[in-house]
N, C-alpha and C. Protein backbone atom coordinates (compact mmCIF):
# COMPACT_ATOMS: atom_id res chain seq x y z
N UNK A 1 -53.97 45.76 -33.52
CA UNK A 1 -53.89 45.56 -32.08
C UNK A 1 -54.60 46.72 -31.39
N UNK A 2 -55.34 46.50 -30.16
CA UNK A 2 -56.34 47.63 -29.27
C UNK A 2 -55.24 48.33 -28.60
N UNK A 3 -55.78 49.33 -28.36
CA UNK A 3 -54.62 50.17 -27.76
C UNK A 3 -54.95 49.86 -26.07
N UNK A 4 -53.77 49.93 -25.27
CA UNK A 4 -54.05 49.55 -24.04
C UNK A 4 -54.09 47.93 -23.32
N UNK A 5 -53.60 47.16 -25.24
CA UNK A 5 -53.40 46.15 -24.69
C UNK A 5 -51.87 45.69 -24.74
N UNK A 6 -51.17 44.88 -23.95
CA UNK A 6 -50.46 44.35 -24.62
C UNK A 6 -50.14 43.39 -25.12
N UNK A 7 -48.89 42.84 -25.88
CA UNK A 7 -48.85 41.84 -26.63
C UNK A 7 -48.72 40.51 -25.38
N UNK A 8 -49.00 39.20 -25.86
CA UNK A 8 -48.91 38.19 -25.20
C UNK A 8 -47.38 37.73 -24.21
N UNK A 9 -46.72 37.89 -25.56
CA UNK A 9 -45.08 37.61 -24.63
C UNK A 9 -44.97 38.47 -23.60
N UNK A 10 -44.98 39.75 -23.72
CA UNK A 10 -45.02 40.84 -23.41
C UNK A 10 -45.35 40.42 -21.41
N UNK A 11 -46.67 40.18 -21.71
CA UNK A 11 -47.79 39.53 -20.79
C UNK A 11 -47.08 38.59 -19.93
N UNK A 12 -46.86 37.21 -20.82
CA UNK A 12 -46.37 36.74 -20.30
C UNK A 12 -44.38 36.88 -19.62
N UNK A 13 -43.82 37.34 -20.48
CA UNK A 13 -42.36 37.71 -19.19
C UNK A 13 -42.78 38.56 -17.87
N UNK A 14 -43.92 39.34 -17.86
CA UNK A 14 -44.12 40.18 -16.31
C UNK A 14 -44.64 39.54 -15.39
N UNK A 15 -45.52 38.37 -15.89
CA UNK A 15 -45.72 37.46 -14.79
C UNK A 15 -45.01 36.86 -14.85
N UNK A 16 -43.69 36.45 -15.58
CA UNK A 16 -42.47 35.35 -14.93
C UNK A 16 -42.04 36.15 -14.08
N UNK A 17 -41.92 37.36 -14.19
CA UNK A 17 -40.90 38.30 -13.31
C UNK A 17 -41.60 38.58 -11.99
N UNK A 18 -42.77 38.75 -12.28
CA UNK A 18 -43.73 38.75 -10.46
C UNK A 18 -43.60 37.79 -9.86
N UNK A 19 -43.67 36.77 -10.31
CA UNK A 19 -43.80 35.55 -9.79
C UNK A 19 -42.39 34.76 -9.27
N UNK A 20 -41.08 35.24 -9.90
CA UNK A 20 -39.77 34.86 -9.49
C UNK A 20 -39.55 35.39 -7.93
N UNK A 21 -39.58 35.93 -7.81
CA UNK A 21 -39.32 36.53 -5.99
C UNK A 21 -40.28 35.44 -5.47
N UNK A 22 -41.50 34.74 -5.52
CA UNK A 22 -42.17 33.92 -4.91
C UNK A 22 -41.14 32.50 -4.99
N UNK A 23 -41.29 32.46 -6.10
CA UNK A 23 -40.05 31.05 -6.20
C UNK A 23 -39.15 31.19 -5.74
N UNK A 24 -37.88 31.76 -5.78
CA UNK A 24 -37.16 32.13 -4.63
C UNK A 24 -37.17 31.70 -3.38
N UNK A 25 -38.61 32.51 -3.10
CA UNK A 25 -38.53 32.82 -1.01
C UNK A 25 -38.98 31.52 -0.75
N UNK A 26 -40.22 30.34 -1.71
CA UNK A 26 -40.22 29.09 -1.41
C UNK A 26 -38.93 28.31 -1.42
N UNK A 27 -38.44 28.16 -2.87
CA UNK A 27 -36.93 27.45 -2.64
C UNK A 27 -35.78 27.73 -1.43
N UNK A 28 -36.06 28.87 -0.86
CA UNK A 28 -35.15 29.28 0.31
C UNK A 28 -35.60 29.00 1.59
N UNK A 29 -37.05 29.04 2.13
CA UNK A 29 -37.59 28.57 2.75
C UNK A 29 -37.32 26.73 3.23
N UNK A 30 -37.81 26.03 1.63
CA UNK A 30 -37.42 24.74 2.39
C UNK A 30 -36.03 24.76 2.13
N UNK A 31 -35.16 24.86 1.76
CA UNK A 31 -33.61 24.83 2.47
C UNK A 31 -33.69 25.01 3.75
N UNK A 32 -33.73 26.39 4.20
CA UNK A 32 -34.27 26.55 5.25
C UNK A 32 -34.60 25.58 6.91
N UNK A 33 -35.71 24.83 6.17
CA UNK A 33 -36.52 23.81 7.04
C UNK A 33 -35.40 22.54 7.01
N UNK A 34 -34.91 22.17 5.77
CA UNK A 34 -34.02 21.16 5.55
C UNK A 34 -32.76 21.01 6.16
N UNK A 35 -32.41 22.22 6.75
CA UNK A 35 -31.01 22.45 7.39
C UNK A 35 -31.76 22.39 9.47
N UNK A 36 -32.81 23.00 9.18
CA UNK A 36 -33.42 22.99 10.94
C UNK A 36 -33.97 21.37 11.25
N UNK A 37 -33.85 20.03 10.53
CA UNK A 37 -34.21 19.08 10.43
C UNK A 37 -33.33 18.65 10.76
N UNK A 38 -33.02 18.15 11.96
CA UNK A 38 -31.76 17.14 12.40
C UNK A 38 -31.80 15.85 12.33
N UNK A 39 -33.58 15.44 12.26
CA UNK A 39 -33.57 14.23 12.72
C UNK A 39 -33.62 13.29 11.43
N UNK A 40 -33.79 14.03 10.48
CA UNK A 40 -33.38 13.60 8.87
C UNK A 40 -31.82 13.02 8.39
N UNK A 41 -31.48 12.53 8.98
CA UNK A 41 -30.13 12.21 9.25
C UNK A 41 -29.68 11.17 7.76
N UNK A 42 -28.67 10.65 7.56
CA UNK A 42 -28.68 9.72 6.45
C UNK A 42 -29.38 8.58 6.62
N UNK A 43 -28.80 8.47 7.85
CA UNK A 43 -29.46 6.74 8.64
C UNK A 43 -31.25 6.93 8.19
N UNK A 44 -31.66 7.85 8.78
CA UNK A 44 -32.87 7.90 8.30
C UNK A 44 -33.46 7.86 7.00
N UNK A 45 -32.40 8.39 5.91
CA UNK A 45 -32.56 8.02 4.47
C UNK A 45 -32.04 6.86 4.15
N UNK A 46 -31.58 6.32 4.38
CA UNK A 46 -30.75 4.87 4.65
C UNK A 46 -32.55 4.15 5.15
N UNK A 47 -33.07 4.22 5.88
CA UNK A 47 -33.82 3.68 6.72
C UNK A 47 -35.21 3.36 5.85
N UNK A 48 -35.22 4.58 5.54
CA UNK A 48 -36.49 4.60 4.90
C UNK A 48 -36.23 4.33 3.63
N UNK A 49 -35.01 4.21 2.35
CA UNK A 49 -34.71 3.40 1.53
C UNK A 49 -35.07 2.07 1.30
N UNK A 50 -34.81 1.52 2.72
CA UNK A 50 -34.67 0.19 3.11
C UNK A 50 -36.41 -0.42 3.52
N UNK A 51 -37.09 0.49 3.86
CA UNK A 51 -38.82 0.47 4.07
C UNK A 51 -39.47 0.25 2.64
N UNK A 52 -38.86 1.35 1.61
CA UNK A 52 -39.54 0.83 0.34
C UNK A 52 -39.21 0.09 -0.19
N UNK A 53 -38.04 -0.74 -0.13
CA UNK A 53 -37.23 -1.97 -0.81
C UNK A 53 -37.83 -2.98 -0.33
N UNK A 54 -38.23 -3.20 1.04
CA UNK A 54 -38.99 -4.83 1.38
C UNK A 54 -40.43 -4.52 1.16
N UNK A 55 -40.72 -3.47 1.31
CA UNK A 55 -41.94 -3.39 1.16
C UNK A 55 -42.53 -3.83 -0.57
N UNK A 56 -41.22 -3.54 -1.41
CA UNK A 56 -42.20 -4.06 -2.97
C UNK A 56 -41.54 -5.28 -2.74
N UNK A 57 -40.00 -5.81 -2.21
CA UNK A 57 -39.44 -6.94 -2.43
C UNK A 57 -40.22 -7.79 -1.92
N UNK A 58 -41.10 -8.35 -0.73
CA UNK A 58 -41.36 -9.05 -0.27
C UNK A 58 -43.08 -9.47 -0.43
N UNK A 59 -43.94 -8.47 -1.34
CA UNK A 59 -44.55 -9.08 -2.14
C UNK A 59 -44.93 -9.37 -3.71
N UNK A 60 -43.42 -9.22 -3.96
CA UNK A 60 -43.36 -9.63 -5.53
C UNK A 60 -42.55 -11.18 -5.39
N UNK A 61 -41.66 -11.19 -4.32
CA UNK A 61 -41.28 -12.45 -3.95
C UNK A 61 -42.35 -13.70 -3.52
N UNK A 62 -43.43 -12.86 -2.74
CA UNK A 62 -44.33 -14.15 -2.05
C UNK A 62 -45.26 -14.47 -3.41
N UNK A 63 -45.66 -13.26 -4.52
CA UNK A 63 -46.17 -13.78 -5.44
C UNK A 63 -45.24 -14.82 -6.32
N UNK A 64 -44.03 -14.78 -6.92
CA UNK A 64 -43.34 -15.90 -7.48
C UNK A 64 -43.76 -17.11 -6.54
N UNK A 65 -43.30 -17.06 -5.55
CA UNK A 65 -43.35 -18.79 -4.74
C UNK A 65 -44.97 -18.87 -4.97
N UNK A 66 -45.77 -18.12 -4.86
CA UNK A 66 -47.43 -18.71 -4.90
C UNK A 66 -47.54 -19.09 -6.16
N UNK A 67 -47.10 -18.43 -7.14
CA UNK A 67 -47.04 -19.05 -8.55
C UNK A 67 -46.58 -19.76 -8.96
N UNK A 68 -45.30 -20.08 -8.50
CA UNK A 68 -44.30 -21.37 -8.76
C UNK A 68 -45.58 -22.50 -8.09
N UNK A 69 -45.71 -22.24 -6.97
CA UNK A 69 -46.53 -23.09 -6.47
C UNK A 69 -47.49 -23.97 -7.09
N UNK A 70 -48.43 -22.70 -7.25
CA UNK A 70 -49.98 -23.18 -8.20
C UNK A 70 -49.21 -23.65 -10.05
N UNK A 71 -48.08 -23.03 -9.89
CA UNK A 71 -47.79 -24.42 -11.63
C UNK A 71 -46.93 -25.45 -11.59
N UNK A 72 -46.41 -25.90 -10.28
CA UNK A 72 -46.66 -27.30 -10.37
C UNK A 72 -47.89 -28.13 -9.58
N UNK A 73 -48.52 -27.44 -8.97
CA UNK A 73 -49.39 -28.22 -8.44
C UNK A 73 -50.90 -28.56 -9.74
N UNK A 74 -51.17 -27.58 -10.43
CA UNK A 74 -52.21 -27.61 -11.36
C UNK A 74 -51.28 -27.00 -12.95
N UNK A 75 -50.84 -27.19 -13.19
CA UNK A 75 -50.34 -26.56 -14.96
C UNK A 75 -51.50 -26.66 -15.76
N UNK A 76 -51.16 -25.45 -16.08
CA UNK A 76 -52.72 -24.58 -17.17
C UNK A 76 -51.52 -24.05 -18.74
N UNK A 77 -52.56 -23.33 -19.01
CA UNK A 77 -51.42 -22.70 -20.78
C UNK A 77 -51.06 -21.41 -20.07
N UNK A 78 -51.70 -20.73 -18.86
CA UNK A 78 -51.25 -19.46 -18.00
C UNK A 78 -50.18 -19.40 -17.08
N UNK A 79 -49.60 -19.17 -17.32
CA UNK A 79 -48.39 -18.33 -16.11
C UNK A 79 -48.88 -18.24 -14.83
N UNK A 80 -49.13 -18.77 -14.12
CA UNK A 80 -49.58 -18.51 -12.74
C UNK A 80 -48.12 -17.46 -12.09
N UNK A 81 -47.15 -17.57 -12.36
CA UNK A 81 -45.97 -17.39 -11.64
C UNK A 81 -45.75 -15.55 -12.37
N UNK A 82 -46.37 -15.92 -13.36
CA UNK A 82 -45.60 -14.40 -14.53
C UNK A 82 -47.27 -13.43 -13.29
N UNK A 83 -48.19 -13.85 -13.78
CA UNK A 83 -49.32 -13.10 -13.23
C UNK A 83 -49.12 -12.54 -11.83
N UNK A 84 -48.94 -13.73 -10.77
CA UNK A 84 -48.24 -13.31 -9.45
C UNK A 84 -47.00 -12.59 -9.23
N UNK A 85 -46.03 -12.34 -9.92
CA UNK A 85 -45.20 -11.45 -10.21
C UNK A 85 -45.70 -10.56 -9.94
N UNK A 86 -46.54 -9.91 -11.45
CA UNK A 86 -46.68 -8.63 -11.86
C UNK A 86 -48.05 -7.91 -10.68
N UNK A 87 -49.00 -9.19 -9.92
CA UNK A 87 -49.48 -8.36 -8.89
C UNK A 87 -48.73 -7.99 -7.54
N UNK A 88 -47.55 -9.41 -7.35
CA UNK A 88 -46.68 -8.81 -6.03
C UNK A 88 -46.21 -7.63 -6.57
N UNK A 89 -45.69 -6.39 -7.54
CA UNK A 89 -44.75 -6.01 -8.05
C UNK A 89 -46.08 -4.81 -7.54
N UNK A 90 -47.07 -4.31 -8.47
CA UNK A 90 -48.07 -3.67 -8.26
C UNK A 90 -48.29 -3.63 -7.06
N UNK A 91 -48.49 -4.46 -6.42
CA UNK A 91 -49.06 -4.37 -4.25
C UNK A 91 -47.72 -3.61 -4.02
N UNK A 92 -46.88 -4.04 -3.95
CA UNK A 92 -45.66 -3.80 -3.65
C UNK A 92 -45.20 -2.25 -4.07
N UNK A 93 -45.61 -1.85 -4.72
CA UNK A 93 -45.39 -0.39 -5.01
C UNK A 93 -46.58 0.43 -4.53
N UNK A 94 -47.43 -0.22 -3.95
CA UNK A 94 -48.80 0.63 -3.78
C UNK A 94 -48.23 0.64 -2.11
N UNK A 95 -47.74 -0.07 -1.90
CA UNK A 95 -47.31 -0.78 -0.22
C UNK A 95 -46.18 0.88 0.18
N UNK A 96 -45.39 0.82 -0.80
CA UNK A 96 -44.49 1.71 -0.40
C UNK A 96 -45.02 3.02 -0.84
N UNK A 97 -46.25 3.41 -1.63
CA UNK A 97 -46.76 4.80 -1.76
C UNK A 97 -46.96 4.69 -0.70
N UNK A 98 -47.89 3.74 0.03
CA UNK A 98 -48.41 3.89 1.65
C UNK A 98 -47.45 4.80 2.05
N UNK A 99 -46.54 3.53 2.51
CA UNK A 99 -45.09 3.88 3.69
C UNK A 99 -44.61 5.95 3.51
N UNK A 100 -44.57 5.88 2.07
CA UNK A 100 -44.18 7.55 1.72
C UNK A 100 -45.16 8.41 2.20
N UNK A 101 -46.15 8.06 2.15
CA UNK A 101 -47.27 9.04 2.50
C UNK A 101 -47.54 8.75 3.57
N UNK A 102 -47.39 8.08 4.34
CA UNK A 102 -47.64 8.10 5.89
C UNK A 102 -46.34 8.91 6.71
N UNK A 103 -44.80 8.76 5.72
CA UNK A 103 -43.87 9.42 6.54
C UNK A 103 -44.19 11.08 5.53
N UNK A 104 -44.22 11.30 4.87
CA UNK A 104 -44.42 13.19 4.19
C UNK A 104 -45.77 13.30 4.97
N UNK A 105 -46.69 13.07 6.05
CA UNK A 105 -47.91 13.36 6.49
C UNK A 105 -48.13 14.49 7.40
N UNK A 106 -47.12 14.17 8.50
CA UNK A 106 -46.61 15.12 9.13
C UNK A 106 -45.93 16.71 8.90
N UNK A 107 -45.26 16.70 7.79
CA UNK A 107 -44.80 17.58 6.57
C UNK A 107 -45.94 18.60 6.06
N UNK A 108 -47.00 17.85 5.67
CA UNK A 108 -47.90 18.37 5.21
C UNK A 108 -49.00 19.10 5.77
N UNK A 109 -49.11 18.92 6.96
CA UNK A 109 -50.13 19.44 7.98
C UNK A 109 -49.21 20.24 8.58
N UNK A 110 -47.54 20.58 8.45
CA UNK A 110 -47.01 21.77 8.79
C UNK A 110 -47.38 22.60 8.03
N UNK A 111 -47.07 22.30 7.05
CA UNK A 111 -47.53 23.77 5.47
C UNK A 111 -48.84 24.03 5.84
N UNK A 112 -49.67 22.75 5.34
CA UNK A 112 -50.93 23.11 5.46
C UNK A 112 -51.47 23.97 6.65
């Protein structure tokens, strides 16, 4: 070993230890913000629960009925109904990343 260096662990516990007071003052910080947030109320978690629930429910639902649809109207060896599922299910979760990222937007251009 070179003299003047040190060993890796070594290395690495002093940057856990520099770096703990940073973690900290962030984790205390948003507490912090989370307690000065009134308008975060339950209802509002209640609310916005209820935003991502119709938002995948109601197009994984309209895909079943379009699929139920198209297999009795034309029957193939394909699932029309299994396929429309699994894209209402997909929209439907892309629907409610929307909804999340349009409500954390505001959030973010505070930090930022």
């Amino acid at each position: 070993m070179m003299k003047g260096t040190e060993p890796d662990a070594e290395r690495v516990q002093r940057v856990r230890k520099d770096a703990f007071p940073d973690t900290i003052e962030g984790k205390v910080r948003r507490k912090l913000k989370a307690r000065g947030e009134s308008h975060r109320s339950i209802w509002f978690g209640m609310g916005m629960f209820g935003v991502v629930g119709w938002s995948v429910a109601i197009p994984t639902l309209l895909g079943v009925v379009a699929g139920f649809w198209i297999d009795q109207r034309w029957p193939s060896r394909f699932s029309w109904t299994l396929m429309l599922l699994f894209i209402g299910v997909v929209l439907g979760c892309l629907n409610a990343w929307y909804w999340l990222q349009q409500d954390s937007a505001p959030e973010r251009k505070k930090q930022g």
